[in-house]
Protein backbone atom coordinates (compact mmCIF):
# COMPACT_ATOMS: atom_id res chain seq x y z
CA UNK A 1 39.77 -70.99 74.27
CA UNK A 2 36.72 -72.54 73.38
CA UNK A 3 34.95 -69.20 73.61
CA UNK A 4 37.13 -67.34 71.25
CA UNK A 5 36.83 -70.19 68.69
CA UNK A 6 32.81 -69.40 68.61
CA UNK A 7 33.79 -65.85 68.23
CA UNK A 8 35.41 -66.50 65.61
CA UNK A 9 32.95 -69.03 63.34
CA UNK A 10 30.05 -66.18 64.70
CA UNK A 11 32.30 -63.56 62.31
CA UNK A 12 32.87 -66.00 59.64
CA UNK A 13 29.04 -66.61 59.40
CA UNK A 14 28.23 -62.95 59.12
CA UNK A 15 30.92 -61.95 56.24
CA UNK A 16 29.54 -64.99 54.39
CA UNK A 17 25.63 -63.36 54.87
CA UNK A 18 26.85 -59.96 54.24
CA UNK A 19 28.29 -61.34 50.86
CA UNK A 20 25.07 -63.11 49.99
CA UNK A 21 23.41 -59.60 50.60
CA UNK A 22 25.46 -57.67 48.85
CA UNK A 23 25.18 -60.58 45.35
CA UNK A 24 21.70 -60.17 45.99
CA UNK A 25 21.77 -56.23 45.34
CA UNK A 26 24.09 -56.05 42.68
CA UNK A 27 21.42 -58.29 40.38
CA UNK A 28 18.87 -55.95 41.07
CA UNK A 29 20.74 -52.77 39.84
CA UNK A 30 21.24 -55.35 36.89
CA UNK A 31 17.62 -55.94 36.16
CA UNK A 32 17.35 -52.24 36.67
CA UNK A 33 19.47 -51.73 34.03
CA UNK A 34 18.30 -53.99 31.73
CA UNK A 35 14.75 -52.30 32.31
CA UNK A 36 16.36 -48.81 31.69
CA UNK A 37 17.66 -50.54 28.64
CA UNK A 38 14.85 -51.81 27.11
CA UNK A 39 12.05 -48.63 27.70
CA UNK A 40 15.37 -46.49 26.16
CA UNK A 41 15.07 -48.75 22.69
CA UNK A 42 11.37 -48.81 22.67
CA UNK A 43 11.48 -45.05 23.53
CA UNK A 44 14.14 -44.53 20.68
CA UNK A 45 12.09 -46.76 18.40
CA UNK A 46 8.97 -45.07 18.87
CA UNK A 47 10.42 -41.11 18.03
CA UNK A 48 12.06 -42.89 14.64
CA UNK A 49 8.76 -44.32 13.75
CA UNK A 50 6.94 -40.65 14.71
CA UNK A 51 9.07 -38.63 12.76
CA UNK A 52 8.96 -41.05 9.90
CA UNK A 53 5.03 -40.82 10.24
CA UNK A 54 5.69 -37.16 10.08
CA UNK A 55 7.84 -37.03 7.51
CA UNK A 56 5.25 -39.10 5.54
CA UNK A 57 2.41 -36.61 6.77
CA UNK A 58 4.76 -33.36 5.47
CA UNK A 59 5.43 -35.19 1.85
CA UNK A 60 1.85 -35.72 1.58
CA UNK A 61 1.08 -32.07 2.41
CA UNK A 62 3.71 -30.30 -0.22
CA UNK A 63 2.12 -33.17 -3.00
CA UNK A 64 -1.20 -32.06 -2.01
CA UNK A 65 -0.61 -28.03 -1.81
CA UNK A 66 1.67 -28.86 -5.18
CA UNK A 67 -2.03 -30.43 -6.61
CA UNK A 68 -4.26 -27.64 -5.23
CA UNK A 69 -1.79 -24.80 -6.95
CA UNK A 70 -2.43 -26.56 -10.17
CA UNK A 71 -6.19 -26.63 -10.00
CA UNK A 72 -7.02 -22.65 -9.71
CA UNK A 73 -9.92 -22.15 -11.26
CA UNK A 74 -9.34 -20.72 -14.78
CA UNK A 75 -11.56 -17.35 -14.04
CA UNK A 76 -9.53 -15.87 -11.33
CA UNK A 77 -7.00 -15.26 -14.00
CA UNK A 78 -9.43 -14.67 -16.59
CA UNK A 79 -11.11 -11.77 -15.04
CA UNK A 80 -14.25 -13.05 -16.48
CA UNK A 81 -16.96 -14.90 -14.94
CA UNK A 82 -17.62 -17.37 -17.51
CA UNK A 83 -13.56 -17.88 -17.61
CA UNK A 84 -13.00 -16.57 -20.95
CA UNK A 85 -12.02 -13.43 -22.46
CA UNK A 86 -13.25 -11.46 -25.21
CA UNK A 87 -10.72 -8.61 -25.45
CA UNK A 88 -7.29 -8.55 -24.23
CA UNK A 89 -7.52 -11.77 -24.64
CA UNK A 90 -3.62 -12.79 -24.10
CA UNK A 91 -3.48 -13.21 -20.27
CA UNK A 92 0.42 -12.48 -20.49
CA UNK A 93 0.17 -9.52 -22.78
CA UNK A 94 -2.95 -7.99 -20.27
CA UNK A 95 -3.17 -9.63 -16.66
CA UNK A 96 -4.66 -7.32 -14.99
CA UNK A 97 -7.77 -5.99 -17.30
CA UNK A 98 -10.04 -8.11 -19.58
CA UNK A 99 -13.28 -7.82 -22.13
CA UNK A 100 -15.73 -9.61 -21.20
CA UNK A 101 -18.70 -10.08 -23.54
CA UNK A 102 -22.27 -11.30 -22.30
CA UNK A 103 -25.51 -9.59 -21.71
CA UNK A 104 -27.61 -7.86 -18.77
CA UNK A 105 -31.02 -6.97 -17.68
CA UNK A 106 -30.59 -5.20 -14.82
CA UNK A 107 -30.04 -1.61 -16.22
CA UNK A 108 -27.19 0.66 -15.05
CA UNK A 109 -22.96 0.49 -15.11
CA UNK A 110 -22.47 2.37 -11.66
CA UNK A 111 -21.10 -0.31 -8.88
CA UNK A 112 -23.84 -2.63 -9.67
CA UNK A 113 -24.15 -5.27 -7.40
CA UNK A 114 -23.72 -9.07 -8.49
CA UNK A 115 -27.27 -10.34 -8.82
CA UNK A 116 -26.91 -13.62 -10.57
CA UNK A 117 -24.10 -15.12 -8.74
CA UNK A 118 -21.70 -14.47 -11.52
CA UNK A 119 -23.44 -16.95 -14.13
CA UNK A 120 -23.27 -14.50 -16.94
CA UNK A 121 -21.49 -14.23 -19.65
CA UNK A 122 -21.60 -15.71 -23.76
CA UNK A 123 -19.87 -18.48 -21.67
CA UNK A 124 -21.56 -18.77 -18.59
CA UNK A 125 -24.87 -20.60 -17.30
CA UNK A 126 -26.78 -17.74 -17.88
CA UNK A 127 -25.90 -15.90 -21.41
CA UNK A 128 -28.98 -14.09 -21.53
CA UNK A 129 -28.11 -12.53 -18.52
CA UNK A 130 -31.15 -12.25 -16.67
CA UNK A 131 -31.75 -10.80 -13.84
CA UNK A 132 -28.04 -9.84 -14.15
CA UNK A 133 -25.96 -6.47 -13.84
CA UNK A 134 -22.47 -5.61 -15.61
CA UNK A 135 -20.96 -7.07 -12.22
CA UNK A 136 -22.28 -10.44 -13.08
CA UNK A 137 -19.74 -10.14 -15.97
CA UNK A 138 -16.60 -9.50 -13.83
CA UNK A 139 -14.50 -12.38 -12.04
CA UNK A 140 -14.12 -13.03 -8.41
CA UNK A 141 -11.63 -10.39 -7.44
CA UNK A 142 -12.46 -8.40 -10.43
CA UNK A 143 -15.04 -5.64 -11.06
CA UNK A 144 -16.35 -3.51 -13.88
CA UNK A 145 -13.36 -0.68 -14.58
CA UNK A 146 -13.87 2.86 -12.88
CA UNK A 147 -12.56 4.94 -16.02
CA UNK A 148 -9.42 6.61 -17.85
CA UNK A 149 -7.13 6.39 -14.82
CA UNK A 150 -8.22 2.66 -13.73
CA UNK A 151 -7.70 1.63 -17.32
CA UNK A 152 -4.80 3.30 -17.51
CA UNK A 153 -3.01 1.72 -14.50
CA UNK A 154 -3.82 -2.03 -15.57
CA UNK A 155 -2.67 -1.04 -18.97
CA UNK A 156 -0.46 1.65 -20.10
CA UNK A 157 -1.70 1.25 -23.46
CA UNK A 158 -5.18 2.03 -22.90
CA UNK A 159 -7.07 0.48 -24.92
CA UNK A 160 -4.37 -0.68 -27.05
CA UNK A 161 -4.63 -4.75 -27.38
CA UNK A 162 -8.44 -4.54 -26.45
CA UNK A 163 -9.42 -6.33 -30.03
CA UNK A 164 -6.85 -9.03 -29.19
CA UNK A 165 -9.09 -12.24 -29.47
CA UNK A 166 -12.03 -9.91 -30.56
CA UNK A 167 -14.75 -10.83 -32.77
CA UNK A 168 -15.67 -7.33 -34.61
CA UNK A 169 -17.22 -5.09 -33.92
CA UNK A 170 -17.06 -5.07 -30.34
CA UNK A 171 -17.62 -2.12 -27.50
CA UNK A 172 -16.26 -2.89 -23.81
CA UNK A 173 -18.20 -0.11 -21.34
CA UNK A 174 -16.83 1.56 -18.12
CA UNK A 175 -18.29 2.99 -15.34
CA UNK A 176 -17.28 6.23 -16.48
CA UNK A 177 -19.48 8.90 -18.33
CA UNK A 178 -20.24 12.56 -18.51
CA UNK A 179 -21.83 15.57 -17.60
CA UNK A 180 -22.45 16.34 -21.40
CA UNK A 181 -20.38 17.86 -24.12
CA UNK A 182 -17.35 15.19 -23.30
CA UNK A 183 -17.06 16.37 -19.88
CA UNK A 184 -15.94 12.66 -18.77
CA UNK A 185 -16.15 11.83 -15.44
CA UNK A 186 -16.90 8.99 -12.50
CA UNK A 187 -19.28 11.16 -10.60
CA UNK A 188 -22.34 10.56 -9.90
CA UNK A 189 -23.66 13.34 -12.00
CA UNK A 190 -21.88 12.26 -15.18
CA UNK A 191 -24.50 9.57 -16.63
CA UNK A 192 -24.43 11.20 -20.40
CA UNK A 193 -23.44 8.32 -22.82
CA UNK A 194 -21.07 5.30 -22.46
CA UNK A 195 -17.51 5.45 -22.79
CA UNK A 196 -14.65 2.88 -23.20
CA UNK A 197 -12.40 0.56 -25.51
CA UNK A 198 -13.53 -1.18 -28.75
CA UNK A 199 -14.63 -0.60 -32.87
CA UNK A 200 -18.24 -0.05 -32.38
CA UNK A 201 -19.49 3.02 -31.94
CA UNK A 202 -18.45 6.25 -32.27
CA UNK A 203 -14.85 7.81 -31.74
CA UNK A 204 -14.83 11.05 -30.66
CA UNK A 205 -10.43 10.99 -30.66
CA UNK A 206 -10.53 14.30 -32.79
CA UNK A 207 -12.55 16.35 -30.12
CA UNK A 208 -10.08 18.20 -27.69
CA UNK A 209 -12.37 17.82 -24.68
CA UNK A 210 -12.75 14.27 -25.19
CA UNK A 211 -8.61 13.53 -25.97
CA UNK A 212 -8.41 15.97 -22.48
CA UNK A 213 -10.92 14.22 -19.99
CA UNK A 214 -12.33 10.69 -21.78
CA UNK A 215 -8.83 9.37 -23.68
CA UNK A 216 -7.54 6.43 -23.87
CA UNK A 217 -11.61 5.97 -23.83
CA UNK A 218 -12.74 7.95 -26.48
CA UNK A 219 -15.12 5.00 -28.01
CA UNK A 220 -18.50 6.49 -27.48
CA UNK A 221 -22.71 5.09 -27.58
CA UNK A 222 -23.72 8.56 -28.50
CA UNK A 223 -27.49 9.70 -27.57
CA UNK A 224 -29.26 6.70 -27.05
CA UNK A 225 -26.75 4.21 -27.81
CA UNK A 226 -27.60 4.98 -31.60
CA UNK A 227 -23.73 4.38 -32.22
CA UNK A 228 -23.96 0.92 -30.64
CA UNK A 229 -27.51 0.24 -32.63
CA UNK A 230 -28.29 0.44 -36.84
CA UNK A 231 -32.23 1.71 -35.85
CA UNK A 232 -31.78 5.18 -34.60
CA UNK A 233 -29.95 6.97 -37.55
CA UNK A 234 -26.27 7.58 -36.35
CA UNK A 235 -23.89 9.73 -38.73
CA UNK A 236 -21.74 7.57 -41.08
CA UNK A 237 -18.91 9.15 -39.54
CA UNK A 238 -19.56 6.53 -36.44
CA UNK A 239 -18.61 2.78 -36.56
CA UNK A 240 -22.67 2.16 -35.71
CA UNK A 241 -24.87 -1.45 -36.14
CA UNK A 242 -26.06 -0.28 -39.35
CA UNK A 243 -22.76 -1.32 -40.98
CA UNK A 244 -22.88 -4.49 -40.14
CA UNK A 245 -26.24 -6.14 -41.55
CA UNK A 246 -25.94 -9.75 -40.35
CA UNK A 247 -26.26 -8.04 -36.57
CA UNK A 248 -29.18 -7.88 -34.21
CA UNK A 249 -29.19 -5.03 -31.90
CA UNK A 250 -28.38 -6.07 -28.57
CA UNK A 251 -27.68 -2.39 -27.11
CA UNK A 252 -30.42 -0.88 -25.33
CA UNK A 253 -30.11 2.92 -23.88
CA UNK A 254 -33.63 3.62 -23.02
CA UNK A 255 -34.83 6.95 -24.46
CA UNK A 256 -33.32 9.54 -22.52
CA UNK A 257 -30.30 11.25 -24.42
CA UNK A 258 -28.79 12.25 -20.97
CA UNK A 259 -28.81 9.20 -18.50
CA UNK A 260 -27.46 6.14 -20.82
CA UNK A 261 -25.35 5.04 -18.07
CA UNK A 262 -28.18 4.72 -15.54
CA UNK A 263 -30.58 2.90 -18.35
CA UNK A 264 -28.25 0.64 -20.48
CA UNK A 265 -28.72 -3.25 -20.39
CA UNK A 266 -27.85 -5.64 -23.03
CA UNK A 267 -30.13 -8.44 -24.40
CA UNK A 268 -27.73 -10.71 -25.84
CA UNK A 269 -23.81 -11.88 -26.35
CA UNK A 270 -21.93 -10.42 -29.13
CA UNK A 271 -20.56 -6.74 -29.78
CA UNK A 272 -18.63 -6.62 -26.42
CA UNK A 273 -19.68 -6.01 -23.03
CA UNK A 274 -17.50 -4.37 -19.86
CA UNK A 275 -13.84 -4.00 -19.18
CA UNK A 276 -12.65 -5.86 -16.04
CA UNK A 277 -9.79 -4.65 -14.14
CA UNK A 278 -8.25 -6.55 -11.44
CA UNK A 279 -8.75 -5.72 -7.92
CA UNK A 280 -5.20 -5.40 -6.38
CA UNK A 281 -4.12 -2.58 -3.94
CA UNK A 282 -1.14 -2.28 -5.66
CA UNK A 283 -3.02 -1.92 -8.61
């Protein structure tokens, strides 16, 4: 009897540490969870307060790219180095060729390199333009234009608009010339005589061979430049220096009659300069 009674208070103890065990777990899954709790908030916290922070960093961004599209430098639109234009001068009219006046010493219209780092111009640091070529006078993303057909795709006017903002008289060269007798051409074996848009000079829009192969460019120097110059006798019938006495000359051919395009420079601003067209593959 007694022996069962010890059996007994033996299972009672054991229950009563099995329950103590068991209290003891359940308080660590509770801690657990309270842990679990806790890193979830901070964890949740922290991603609110990153993508606020990037938020933030992406508003910042569009005001700053909003600021930067505001800010383009006014020649790439221009066309000009020096930022302004001298013919075509409305940018909505004629966005993708420009006059550009300013001067050169570096003699020659044939994809002259830029030797002055684009500081010429009546504008620019350098008006004088020495040690400058006609590239010197063309824009970043611009050049000097090739001829008829390059004119011709920036504007299907031609030369139509080219006094727009012009101060008379005024003569805007291309790279295009001839072979002689108004056999226009961008070869080069065509360096007879300047042609392109402007009043100065002399316009040769009654010859056939010249409306044929030079038009819309029919504004021509004639030998020596003597329709851009009053000192060398040109015909009344051209638009030449002479007419205007308050002008210098600025125009200078050299003295061959044949190879103007390989010897002209220009000594000062005034009376034009080159066209600019746009560089654009689509254009």
């Amino acid at each position: 009897m007694r022996h069962s009674l010890l059996l007994v208070l033996a299972g009672i103890l054991l229950a009563a540490c099995s329950a103590s065990s068991n209290h003891g777990s359940g308080d660590d899954d509770g801690a657990d969870a309270d842990t679990d709790s806790d890193t979830d908030s901070d964890s949740d916290s922290d991603t609110d307060s990153d993508s606020d922070a990037d938020s933030d960093a992406d508003s910042d961004a569009d005001t700053d790219s909003d600021a930067d599209t505001g800010t383009t430098p006014p020649f790439f639109t221009a066309g000009c180095a020096d930022g302004t234009r001298e013919g075509f001068a409305d940018q909505t009219l004629y966005p993708y060729i420009a006059g550009c006046d300013g001067a050169w010493t570096l003699p020659g219209i044939f994809e002259m390199p830029v030797s002055c780092d684009l500081e010429a111009g009546n504008d620019g640091l350098n008006p004088t333009g020495e040690g400058c070529t006609v590239s010197d006078l063309c824009g970043p993303g611009w050049r000097v234009c090739y001829g008829r057909d390059d004119v011709l795709l920036r504007n299907p006017g031609g030369c139509e608009g080219v006094l727009n903002g012009a101060e008379d008289p005024v003569f805007f060269t291309t790279q295009m010339s001839s072979t002689g007798a108004f056999e226009c051409s961008t070869s080069a074996e065509a360096t007879n005589d300047l042609f392109g848009c402007g009043n100065l000079g002399c316009n040769f829009s009654s010859n056939a061979t010249a409306q044929e192969l030079c038009a819309p460019l029919i504004m021509s120097s004639h030998d020596q430049c003597k329709g851009l110059r009053n000192d060398l006798y040109c015909g009344d019938w051209c638009n030449h220096l002479g007419k205007y006495p308050d002008l210098q000359n600025v125009w200078t051919c050299g003295s061959s009659t044949t190879e103007e395009a390989l010897n002209v420079t220009k000594t000062g601003s005034g009376q034009g300069g080159v066209l600019c067209c746009i560089v654009d593959e689509e254009k």
